[in-house]
PDB file of N, CA and C in Angstrom:
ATOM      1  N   UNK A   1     236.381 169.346 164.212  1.00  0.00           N
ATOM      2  CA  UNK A   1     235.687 168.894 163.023  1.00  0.00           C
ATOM      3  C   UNK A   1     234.499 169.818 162.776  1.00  0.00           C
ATOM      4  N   UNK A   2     234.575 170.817 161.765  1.00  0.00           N
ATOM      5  CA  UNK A   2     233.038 170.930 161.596  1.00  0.00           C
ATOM      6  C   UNK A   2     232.335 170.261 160.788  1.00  0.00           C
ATOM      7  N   UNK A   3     231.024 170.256 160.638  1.00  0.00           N
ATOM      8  CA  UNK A   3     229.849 169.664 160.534  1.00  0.00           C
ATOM      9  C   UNK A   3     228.619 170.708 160.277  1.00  0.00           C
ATOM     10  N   UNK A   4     228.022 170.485 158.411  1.00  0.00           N
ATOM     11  CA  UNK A   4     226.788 170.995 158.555  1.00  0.00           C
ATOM     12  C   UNK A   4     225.700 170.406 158.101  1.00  0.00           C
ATOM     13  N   UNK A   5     224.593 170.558 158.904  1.00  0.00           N
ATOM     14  CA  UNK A   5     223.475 169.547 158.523  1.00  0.00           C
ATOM     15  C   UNK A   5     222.976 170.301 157.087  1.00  0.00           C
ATOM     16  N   UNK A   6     222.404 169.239 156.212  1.00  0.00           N
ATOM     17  CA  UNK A   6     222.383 169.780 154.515  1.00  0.00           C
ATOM     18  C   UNK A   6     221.274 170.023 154.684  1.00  0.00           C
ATOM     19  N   UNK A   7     220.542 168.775 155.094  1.00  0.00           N
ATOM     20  CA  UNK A   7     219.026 168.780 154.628  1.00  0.00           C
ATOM     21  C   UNK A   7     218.795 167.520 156.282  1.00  0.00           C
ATOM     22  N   UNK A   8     217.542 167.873 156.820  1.00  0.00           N
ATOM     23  CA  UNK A   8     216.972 166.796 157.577  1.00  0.00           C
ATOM     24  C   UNK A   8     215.424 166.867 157.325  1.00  0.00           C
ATOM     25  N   UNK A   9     214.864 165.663 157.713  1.00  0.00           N
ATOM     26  CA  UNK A   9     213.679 165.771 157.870  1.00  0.00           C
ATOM     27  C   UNK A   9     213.063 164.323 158.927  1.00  0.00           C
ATOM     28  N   UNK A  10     211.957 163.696 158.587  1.00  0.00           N
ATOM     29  CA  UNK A  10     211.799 162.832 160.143  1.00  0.00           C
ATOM     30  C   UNK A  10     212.441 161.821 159.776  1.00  0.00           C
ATOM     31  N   UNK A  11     212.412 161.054 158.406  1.00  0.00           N
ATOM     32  CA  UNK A  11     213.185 159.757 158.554  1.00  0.00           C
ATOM     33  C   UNK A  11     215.077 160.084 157.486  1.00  0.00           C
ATOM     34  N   UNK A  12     214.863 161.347 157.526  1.00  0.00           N
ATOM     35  CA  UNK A  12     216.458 161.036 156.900  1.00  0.00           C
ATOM     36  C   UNK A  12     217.089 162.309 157.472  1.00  0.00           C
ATOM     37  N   UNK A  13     218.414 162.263 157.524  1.00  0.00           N
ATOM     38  CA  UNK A  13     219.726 163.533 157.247  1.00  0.00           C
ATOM     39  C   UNK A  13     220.842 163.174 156.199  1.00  0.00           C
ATOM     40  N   UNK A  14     221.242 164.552 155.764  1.00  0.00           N
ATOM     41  CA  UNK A  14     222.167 164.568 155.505  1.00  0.00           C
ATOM     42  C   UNK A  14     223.174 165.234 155.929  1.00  0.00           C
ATOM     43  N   UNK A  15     224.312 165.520 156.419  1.00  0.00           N
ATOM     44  CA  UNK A  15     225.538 165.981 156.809  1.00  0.00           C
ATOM     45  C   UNK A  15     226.926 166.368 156.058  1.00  0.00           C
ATOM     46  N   UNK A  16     227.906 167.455 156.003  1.00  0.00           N
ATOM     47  CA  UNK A  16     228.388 167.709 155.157  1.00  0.00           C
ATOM     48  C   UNK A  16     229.182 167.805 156.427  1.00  0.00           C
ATOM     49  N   UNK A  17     230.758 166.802 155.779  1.00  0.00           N
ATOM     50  CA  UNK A  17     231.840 167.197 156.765  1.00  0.00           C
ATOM     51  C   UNK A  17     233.315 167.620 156.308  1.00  0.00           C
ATOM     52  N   UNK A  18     233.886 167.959 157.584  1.00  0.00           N
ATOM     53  CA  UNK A  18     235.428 168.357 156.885  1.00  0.00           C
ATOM     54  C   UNK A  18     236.516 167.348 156.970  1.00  0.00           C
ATOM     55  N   UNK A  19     236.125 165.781 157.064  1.00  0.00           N
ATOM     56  CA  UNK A  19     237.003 164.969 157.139  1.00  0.00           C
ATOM     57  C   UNK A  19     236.621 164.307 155.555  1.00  0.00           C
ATOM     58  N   UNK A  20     237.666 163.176 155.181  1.00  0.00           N
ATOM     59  CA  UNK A  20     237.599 162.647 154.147  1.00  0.00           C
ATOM     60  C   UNK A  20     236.979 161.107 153.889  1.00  0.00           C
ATOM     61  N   UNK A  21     236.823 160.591 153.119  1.00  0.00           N
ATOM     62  CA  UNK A  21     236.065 159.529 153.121  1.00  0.00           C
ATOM     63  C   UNK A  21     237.077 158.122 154.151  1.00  0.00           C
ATOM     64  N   UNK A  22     237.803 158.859 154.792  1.00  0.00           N
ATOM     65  CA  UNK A  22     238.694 157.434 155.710  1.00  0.00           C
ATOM     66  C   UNK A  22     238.085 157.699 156.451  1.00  0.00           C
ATOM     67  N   UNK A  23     237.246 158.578 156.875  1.00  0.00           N
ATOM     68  CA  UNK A  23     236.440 158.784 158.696  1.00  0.00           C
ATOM     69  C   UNK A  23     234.870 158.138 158.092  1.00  0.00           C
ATOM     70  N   UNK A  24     234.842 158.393 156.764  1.00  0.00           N
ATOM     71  CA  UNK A  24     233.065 158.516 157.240  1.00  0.00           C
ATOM     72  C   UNK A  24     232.164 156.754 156.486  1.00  0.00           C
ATOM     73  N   UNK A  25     233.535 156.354 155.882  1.00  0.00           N
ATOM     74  CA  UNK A  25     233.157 154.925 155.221  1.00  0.00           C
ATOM     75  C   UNK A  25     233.227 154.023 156.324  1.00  0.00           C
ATOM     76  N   UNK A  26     233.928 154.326 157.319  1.00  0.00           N
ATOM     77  CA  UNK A  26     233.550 153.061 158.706  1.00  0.00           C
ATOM     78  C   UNK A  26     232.592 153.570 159.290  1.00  0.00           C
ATOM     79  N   UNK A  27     231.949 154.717 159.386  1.00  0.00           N
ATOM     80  CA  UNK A  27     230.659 155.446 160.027  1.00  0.00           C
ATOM     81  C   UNK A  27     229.428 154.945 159.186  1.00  0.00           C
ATOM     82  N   UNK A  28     229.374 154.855 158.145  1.00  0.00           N
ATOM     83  CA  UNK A  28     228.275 154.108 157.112  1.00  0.00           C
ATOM     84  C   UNK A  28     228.334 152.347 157.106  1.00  0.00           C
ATOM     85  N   UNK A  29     229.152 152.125 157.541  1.00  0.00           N
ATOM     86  CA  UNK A  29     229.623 150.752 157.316  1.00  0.00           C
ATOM     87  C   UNK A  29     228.869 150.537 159.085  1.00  0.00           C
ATOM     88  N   UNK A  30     229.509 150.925 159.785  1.00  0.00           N
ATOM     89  CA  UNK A  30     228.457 150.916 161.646  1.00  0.00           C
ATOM     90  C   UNK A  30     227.061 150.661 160.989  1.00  0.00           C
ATOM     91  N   UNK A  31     226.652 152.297 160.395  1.00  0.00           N
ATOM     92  CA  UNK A  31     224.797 152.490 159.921  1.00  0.00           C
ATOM     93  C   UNK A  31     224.121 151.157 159.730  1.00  0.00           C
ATOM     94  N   UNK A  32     225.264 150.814 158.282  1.00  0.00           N
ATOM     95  CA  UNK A  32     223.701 149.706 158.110  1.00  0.00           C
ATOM     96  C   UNK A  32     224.219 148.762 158.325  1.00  0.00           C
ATOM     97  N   UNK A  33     224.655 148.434 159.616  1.00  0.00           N
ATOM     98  CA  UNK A  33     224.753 147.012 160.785  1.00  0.00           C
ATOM     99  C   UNK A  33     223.542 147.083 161.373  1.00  0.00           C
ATOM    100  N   UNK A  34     222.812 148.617 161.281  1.00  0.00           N
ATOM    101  CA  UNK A  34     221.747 148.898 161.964  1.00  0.00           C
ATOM    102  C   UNK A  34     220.097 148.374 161.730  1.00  0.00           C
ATOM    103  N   UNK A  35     219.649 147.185 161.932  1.00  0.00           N
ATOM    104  CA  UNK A  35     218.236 147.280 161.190  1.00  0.00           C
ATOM    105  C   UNK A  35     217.659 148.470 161.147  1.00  0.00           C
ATOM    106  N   UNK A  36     217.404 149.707 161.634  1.00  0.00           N
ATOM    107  CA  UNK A  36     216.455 150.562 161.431  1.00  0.00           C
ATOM    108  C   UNK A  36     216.942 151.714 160.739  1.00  0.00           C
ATOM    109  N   UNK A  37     218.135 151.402 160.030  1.00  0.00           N
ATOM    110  CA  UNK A  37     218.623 152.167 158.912  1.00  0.00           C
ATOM    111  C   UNK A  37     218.156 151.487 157.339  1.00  0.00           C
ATOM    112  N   UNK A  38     217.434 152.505 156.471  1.00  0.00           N
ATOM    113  CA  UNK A  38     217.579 152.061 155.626  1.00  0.00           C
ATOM    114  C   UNK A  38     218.369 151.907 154.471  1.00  0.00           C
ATOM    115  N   UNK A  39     219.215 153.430 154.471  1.00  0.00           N
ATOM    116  CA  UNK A  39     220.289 153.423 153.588  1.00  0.00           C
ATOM    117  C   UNK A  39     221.380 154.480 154.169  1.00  0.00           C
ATOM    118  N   UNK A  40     222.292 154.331 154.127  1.00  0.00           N
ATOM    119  CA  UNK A  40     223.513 155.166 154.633  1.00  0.00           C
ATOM    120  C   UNK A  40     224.577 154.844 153.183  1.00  0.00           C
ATOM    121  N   UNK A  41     224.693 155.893 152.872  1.00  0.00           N
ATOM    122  CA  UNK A  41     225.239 156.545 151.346  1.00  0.00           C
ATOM    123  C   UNK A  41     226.499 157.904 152.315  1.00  0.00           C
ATOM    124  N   UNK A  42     227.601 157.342 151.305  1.00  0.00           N
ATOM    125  CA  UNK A  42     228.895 158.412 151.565  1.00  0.00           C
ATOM    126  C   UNK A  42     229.015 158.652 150.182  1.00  0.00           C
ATOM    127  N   UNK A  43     229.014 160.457 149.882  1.00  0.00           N
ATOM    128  CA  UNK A  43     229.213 161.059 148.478  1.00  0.00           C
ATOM    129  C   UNK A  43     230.059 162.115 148.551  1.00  0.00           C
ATOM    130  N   UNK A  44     230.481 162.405 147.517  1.00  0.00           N
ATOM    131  CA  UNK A  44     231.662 163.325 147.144  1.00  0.00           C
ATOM    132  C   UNK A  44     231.654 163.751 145.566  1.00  0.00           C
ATOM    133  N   UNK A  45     230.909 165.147 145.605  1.00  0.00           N
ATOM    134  CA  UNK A  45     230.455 165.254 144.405  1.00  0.00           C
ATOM    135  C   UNK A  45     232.048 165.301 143.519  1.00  0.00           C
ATOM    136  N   UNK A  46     232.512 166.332 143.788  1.00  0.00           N
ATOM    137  CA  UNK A  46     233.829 166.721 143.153  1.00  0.00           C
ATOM    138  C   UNK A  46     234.814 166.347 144.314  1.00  0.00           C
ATOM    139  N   UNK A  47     236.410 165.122 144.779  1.00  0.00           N
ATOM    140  CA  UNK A  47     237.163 164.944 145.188  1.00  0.00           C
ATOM    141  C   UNK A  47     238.229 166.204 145.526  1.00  0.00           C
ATOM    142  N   UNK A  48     238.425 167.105 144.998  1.00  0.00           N
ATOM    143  CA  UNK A  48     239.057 168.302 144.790  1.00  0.00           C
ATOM    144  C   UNK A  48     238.141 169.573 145.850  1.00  0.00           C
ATOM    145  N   UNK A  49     237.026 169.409 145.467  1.00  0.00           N
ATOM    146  CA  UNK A  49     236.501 170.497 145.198  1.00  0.00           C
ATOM    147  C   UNK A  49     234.855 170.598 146.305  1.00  0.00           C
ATOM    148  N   UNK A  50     234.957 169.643 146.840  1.00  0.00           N
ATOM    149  CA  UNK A  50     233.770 169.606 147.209  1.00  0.00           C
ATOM    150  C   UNK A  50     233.902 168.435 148.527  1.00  0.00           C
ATOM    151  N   UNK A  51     233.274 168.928 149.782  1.00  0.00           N
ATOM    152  CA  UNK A  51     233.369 168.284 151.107  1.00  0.00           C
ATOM    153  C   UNK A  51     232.396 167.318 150.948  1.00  0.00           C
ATOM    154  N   UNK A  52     233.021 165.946 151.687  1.00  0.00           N
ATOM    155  CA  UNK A  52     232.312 164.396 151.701  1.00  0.00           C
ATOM    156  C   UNK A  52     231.158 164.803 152.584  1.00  0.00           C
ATOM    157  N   UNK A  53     230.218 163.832 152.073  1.00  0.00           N
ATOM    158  CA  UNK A  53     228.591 163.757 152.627  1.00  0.00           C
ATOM    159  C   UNK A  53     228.222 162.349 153.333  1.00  0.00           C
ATOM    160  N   UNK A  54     227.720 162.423 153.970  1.00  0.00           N
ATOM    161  CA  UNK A  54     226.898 161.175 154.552  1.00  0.00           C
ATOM    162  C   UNK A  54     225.367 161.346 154.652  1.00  0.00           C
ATOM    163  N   UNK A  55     224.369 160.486 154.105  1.00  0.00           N
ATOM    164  CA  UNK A  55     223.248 160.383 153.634  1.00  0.00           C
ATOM    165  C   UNK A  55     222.838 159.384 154.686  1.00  0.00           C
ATOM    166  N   UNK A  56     221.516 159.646 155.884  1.00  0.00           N
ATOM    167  CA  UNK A  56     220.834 158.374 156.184  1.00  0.00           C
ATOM    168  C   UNK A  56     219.350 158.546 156.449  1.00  0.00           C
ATOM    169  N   UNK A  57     219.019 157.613 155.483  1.00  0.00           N
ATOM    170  CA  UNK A  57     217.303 157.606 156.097  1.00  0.00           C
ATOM    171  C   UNK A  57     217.276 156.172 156.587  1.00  0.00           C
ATOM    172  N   UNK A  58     216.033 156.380 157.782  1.00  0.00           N
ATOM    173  CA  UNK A  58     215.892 154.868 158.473  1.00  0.00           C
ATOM    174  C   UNK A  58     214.179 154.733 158.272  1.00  0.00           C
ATOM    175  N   UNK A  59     214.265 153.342 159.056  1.00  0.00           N
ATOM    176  CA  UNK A  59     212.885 152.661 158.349  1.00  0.00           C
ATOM    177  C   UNK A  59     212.382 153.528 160.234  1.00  0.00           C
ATOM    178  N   UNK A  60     212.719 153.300 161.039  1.00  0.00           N
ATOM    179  CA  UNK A  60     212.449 154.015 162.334  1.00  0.00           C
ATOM    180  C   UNK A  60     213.198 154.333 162.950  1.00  0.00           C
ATOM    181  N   UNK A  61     212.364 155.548 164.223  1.00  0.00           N
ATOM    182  CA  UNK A  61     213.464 155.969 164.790  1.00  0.00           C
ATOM    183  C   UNK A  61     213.873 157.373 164.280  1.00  0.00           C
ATOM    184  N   UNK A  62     214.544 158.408 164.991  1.00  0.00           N
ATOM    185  CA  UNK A  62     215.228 159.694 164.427  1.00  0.00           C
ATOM    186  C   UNK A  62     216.591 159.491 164.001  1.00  0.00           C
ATOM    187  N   UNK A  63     216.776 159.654 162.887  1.00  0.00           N
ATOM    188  CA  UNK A  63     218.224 159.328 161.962  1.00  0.00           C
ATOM    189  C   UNK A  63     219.177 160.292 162.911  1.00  0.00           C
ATOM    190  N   UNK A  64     219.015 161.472 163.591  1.00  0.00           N
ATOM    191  CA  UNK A  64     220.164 161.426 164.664  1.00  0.00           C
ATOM    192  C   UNK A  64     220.385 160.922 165.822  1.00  0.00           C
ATOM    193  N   UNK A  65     219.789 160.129 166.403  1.00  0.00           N
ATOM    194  CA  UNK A  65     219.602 159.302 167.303  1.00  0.00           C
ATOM    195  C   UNK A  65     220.306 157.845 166.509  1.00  0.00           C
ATOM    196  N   UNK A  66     219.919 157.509 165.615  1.00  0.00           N
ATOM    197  CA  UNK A  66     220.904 156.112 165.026  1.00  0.00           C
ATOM    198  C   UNK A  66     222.235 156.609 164.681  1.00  0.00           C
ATOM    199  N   UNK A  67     222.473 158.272 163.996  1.00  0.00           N
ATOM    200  CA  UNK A  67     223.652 158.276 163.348  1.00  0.00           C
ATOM    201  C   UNK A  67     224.228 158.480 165.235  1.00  0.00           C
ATOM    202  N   UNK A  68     224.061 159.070 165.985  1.00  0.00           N
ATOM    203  CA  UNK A  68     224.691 158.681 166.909  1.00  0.00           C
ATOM    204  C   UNK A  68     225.294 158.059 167.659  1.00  0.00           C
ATOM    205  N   UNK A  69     224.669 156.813 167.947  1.00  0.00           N
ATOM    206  CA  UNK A  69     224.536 155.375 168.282  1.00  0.00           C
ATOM    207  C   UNK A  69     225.886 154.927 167.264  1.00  0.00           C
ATOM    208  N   UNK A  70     225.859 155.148 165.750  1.00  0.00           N
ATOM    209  CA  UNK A  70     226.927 154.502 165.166  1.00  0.00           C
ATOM    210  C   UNK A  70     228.314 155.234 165.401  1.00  0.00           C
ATOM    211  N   UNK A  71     228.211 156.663 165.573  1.00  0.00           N
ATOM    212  CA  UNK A  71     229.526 157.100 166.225  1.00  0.00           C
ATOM    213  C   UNK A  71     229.928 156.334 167.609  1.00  0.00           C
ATOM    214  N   UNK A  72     228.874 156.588 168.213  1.00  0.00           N
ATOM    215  CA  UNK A  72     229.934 155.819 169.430  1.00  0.00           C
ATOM    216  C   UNK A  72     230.332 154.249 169.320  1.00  0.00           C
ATOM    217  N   UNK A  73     229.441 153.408 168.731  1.00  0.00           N
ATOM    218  CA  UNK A  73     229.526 152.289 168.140  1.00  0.00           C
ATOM    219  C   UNK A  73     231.293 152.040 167.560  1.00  0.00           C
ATOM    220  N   UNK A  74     231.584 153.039 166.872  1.00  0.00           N
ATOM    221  CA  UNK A  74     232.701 153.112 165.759  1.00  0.00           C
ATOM    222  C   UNK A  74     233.617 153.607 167.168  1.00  0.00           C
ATOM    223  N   UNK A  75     233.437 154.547 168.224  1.00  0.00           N
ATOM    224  CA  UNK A  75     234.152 155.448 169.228  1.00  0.00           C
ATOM    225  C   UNK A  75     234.877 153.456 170.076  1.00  0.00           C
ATOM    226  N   UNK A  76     233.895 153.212 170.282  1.00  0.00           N
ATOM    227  CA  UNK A  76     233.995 151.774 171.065  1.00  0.00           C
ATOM    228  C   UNK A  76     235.062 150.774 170.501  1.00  0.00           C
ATOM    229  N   UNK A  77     234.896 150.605 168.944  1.00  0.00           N
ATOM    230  CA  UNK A  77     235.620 150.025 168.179  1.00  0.00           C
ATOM    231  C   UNK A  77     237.107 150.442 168.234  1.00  0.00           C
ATOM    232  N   UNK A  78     237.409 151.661 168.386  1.00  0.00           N
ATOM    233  CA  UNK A  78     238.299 152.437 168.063  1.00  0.00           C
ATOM    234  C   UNK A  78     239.103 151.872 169.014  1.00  0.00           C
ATOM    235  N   UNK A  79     238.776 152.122 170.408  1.00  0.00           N
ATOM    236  CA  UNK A  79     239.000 152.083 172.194  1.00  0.00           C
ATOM    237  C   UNK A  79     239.775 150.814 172.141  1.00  0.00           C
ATOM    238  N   UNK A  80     238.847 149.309 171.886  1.00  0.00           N
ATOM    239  CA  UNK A  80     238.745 148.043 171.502  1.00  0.00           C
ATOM    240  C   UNK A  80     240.143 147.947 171.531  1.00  0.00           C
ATOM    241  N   UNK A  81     240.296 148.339 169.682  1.00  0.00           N
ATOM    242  CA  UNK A  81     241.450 148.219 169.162  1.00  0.00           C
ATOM    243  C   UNK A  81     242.692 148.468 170.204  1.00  0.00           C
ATOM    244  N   UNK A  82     242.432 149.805 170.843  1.00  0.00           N
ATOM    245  CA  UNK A  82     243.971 150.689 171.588  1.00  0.00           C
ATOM    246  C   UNK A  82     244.208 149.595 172.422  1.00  0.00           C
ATOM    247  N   UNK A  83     242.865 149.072 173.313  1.00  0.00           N
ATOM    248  CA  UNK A  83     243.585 148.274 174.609  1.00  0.00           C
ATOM    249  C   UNK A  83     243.931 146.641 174.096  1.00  0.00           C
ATOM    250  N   UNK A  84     243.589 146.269 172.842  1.00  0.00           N
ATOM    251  CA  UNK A  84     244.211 145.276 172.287  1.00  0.00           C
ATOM    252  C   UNK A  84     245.723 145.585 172.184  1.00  0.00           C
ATOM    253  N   UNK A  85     245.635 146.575 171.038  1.00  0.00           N
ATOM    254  CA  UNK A  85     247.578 146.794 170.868  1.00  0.00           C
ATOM    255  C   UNK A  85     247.945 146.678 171.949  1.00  0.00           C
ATOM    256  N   UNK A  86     247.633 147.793 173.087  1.00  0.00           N
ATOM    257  CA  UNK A  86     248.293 148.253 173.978  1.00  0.00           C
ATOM    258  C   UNK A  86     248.895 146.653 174.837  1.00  0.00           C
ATOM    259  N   UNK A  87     247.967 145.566 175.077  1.00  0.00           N
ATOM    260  CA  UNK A  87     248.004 144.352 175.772  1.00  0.00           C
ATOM    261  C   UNK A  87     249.298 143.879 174.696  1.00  0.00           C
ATOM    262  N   UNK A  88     248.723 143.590 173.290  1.00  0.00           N
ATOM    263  CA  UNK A  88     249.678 142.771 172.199  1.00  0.00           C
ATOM    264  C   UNK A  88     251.334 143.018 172.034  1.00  0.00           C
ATOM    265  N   UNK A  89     251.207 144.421 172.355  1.00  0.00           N
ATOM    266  CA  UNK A  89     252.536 145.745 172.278  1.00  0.00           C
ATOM    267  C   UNK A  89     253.726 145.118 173.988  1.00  0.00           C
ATOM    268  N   UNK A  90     253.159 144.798 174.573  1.00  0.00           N
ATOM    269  CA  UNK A  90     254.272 144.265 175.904  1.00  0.00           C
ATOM    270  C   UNK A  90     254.605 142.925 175.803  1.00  0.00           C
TER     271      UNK A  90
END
């Protein structure tokens, strides 16, 4: 996956990635489960033409330190799921 940071500063980032909005709308959807997020925004200027964004500023805290926390958050979820099927599946 690459990944480039757009813009950061102390309470926000933004990120520009090469996946499509099926990876990064459950990654924003984690964010603001987060109290110390204040907004987590997924954009896509042009669908065609232009790589999906994820936007987060928080009320505290370093926004890569929370956007982190929600990857693995979402990594956990993921896991969850496998050893459910995997149990449901025999």
């Amino acid at each position: 996956m690459e990944l480039k940071v757009v813009s950061k500063d102390k309470n926000s980032i933004e990120i520009e990635m090469d996946k499509d909005e099926t990876f990064i709308n459950p990654l924003k959807e984690k964010l603001l489960l987060d109290n110390n997020v204040d907004i987590a925004i997924c954009k896509t200027e042009h669908p065609l033409l232009d790589r999906p964004r994820i936007f987060v500023r928080v009320k505290k805290g370093k926004p890569a330190d929370v956007l982190t926390k929600a990857v693995k958050d979402f990594e956990n979820d993921i896991k969850s799921f496998n050893t459910s099927f995997e149990k449901a599946e025999k």
